[in-house]
C-alpha atoms as a PDB file:
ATOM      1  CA  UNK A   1     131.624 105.336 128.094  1.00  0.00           C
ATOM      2  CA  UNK A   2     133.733 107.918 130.367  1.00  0.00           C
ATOM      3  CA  UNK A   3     131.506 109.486 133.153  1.00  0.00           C
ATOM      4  CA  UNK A   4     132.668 113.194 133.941  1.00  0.00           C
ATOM      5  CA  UNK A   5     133.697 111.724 137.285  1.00  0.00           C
ATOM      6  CA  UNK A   6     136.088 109.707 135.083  1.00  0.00           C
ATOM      7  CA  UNK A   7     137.551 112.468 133.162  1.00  0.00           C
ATOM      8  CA  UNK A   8     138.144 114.377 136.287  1.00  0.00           C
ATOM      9  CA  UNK A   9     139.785 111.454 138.032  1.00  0.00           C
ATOM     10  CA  UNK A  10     141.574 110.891 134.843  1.00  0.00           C
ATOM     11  CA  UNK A  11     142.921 114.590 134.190  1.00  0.00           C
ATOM     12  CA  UNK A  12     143.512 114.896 137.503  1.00  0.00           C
ATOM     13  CA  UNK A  13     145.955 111.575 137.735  1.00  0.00           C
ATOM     14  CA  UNK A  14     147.758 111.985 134.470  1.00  0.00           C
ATOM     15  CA  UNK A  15     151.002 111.727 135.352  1.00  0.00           C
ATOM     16  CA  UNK A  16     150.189 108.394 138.282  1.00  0.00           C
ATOM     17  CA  UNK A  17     150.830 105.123 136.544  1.00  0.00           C
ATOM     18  CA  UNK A  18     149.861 102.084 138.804  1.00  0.00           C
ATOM     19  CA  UNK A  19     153.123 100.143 140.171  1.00  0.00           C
ATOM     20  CA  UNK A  20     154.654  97.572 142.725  1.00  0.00           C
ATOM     21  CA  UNK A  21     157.162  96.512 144.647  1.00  0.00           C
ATOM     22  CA  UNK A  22     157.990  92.964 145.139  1.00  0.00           C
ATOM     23  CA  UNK A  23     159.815  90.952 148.089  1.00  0.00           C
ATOM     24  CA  UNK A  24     161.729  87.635 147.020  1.00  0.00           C
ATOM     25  CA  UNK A  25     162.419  87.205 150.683  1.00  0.00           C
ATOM     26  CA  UNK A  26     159.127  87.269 151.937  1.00  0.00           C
ATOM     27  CA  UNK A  27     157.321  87.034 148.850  1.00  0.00           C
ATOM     28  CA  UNK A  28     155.363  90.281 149.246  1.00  0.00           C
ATOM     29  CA  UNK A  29     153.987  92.245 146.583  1.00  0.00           C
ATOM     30  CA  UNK A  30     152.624  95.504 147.520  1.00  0.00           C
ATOM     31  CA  UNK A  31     151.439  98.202 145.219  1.00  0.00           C
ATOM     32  CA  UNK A  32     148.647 100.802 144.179  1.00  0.00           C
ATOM     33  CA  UNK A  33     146.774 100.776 140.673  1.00  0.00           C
ATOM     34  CA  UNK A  34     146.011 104.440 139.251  1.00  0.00           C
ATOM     35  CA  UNK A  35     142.974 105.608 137.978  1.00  0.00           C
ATOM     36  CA  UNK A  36     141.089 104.161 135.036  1.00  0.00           C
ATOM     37  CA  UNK A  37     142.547 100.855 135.459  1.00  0.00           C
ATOM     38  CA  UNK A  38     140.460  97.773 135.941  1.00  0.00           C
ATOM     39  CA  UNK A  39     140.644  95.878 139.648  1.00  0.00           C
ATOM     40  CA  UNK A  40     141.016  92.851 138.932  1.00  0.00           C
ATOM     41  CA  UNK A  41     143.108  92.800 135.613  1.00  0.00           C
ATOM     42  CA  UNK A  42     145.210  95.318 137.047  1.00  0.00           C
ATOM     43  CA  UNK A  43     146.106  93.381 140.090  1.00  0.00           C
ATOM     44  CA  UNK A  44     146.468  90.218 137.868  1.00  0.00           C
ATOM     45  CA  UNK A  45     149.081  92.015 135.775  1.00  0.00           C
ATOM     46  CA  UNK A  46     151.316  93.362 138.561  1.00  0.00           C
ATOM     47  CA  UNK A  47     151.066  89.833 139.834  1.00  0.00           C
ATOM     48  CA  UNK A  48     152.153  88.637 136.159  1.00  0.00           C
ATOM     49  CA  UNK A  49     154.811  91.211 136.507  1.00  0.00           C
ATOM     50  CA  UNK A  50     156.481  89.158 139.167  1.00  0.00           C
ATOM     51  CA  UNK A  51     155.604  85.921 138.351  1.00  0.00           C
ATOM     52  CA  UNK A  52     153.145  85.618 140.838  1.00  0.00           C
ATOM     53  CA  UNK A  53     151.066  82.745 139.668  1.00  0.00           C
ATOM     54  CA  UNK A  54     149.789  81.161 143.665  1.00  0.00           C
ATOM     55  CA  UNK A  55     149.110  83.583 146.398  1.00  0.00           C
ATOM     56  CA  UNK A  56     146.030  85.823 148.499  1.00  0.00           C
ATOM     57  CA  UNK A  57     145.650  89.313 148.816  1.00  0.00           C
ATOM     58  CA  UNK A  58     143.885  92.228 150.267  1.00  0.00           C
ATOM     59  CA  UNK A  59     143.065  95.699 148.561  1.00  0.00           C
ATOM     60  CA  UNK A  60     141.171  98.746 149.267  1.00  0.00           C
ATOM     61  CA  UNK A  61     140.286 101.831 147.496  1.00  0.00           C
ATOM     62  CA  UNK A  62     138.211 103.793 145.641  1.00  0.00           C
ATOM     63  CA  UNK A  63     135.633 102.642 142.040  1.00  0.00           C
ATOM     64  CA  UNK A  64     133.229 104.554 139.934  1.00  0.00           C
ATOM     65  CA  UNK A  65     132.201 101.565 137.752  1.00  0.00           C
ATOM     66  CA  UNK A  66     131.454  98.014 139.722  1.00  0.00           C
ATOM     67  CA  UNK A  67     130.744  95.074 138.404  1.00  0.00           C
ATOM     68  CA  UNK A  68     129.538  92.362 140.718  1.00  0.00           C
ATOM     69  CA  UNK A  69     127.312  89.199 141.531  1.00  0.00           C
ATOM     70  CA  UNK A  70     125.726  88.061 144.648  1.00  0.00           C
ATOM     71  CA  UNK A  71     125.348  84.606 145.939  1.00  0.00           C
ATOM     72  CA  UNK A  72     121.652  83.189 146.435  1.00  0.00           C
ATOM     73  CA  UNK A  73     119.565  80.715 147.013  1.00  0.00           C
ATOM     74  CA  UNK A  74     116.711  80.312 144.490  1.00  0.00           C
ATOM     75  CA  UNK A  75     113.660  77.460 145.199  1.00  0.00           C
ATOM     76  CA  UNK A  76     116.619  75.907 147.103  1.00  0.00           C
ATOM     77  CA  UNK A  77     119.340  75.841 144.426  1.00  0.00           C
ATOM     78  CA  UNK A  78     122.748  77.430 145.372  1.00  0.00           C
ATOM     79  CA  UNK A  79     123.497  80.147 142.331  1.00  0.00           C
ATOM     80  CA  UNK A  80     124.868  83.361 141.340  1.00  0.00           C
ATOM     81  CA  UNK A  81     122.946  85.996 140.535  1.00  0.00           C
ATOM     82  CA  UNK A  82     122.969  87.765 137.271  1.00  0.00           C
ATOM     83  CA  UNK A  83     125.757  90.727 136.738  1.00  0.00           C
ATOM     84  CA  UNK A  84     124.926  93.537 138.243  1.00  0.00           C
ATOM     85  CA  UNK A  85     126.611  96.293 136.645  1.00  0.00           C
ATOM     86  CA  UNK A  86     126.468 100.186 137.790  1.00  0.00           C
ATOM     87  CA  UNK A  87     128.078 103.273 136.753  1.00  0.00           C
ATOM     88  CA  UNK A  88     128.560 105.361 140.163  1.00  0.00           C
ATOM     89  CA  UNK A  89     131.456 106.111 142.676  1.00  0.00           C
ATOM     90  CA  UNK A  90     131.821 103.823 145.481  1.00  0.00           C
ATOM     91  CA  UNK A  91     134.929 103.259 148.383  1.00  0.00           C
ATOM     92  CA  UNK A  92     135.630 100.028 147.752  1.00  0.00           C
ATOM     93  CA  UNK A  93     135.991  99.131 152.330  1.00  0.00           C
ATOM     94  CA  UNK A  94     137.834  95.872 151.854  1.00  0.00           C
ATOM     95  CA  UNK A  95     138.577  93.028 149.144  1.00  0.00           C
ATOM     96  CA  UNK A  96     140.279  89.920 149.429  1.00  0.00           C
ATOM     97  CA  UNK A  97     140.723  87.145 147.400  1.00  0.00           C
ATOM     98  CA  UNK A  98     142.870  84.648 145.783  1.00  0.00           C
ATOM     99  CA  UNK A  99     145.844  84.458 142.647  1.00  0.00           C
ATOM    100  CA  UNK A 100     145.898  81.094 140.919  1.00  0.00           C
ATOM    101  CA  UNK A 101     145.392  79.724 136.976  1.00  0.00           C
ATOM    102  CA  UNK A 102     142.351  78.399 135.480  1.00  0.00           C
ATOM    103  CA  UNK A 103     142.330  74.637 134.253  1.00  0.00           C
ATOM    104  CA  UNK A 104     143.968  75.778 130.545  1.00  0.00           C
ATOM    105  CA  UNK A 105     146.598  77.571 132.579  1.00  0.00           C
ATOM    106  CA  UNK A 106     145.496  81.132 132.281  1.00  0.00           C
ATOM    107  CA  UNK A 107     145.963  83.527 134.994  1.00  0.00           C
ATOM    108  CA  UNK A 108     142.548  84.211 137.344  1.00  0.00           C
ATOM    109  CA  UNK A 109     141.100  86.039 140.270  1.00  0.00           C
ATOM    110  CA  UNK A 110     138.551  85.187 143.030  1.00  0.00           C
ATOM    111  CA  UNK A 111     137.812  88.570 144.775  1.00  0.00           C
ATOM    112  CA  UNK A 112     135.281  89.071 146.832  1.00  0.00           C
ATOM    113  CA  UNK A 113     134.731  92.701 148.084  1.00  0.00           C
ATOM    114  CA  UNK A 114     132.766  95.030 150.549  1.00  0.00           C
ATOM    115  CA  UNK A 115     131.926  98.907 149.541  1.00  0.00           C
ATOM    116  CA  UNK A 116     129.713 101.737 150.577  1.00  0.00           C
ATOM    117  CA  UNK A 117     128.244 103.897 148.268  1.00  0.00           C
ATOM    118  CA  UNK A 118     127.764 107.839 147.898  1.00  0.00           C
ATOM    119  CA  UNK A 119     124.419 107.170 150.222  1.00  0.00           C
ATOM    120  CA  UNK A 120     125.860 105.419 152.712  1.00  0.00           C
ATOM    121  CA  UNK A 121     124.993 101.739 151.458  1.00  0.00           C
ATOM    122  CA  UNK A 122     127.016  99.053 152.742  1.00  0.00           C
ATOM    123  CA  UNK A 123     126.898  95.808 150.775  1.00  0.00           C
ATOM    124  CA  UNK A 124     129.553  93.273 148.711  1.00  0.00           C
ATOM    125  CA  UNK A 125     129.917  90.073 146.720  1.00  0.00           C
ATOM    126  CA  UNK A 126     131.278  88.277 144.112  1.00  0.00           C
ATOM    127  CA  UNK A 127     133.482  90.940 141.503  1.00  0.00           C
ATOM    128  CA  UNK A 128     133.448  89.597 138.313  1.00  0.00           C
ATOM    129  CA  UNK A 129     136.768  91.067 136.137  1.00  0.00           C
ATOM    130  CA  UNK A 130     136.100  93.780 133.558  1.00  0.00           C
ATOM    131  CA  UNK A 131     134.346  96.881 135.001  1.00  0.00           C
ATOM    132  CA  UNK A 132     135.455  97.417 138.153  1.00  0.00           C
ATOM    133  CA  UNK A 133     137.126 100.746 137.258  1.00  0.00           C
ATOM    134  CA  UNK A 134     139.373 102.965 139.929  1.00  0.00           C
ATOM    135  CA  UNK A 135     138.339 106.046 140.486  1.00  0.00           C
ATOM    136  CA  UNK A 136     141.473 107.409 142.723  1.00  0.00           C
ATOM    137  CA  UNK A 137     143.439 104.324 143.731  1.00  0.00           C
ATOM    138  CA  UNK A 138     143.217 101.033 144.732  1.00  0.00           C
ATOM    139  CA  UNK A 139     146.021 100.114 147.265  1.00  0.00           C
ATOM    140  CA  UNK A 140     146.638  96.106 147.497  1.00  0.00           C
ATOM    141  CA  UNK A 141     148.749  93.470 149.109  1.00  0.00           C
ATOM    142  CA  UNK A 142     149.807  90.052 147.893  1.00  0.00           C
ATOM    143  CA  UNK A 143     151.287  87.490 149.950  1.00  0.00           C
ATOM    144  CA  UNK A 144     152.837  84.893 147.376  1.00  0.00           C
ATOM    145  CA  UNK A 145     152.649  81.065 147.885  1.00  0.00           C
ATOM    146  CA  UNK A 146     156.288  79.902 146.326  1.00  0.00           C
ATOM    147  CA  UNK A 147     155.877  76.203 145.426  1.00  0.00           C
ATOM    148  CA  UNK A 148     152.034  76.122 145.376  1.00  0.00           C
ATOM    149  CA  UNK A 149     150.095  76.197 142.454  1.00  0.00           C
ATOM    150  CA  UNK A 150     146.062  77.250 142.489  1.00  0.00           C
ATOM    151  CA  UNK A 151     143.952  76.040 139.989  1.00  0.00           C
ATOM    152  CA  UNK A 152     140.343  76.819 139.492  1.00  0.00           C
ATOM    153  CA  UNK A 153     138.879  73.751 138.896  1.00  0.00           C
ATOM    154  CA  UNK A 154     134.740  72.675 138.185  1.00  0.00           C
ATOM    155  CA  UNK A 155     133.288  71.005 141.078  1.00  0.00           C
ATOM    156  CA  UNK A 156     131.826  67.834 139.839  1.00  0.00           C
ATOM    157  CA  UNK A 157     127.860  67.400 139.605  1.00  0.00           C
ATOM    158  CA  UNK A 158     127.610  71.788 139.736  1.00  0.00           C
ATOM    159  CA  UNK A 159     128.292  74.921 138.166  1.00  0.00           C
ATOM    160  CA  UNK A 160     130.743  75.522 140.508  1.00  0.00           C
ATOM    161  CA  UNK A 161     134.581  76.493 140.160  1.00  0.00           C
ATOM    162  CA  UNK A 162     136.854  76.609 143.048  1.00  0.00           C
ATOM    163  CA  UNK A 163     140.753  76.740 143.773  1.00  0.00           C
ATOM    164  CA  UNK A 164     142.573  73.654 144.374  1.00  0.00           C
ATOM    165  CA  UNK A 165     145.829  73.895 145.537  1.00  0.00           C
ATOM    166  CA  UNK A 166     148.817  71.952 144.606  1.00  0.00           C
ATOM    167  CA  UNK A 167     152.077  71.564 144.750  1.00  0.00           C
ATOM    168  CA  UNK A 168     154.146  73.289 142.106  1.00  0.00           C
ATOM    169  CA  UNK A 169     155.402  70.574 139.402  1.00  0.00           C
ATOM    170  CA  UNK A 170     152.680  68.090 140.634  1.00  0.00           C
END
């Protein structure tokens, strides 16, 4: 459901399409996604775009929709917290993460992210993809890893997926 913050935004950006520009020298990607796009899937496709499939990166913008978890530590278990999920404008201050495949080869995101809200609250986590909608833009940076291949992979004995890295072909 569109907020009326959304429509404006929307309306307001018709003619913007989100884009990038990609460096085979240096293996840069830089771009902006436009608004109404998701974070994460949108930086995932421009990555896709290129062939980007290994790599870090580094964004900053502006949301009205987030869509987050927080790690804790519950009766001294190590966990994530349920989705939190909220429908309001926030600058998104600075997000980082990692490009790499999950274990059946599809492309994935680990982005972790700090924002500030409309009142002035400062606080972050985990972004989980799907609902993490630009409001204005969302400018990013990806620094490619030619040869390297990232696969999120279960730790053994938790609930835990991380990225391992590899060489490409190995």
């Amino acid at each position: 459901m569109l907020s009326s913050i959304d429509l404006e935004i929307r309306e307001g950006n018709a003619m913007r399409q989100s884009h990038a520009i990609y460096n085979e020298e240096t293996g840069t990607l830089i771009g902006s996604l436009a608004a109404g796009e998701d974070l994460l899937l949108g930086i995932l496709e421009q990555c896709e775009k290129y062939n980007i499939k290994a790599g870090s990166f580094q964004c900053m913008g502006s949301l009205v929709s987030l869509h987050y978890c927080i790690f804790q530590n519950r009766n001294g278990k190590l966990s994530y917290s349920q989705p939190i999920q909220e429908q309001k404008p926030a600058e998104l201050l600075s997000g980082t993460g990692f490009i790499g495949v999950t274990e059946d080869g599809r492309p994935e995101i680990h982005f972790h992210g700090v924002l500030i809200d409309e009142h002035g609250v400062i606080r972050g986590g985990h972004f989980l993809e799907g609902g993490n909608t630009v409001a204005i833009t969302i400018e990013f940076m990806v620094t490619a890893a030619p040869g390297a291949k990232a696969v999120r992979e279960l730790i053994p004995g938790t609930k835990f997926s991380v990225f391992n890295f590899y060489r490409e072909g190995a």
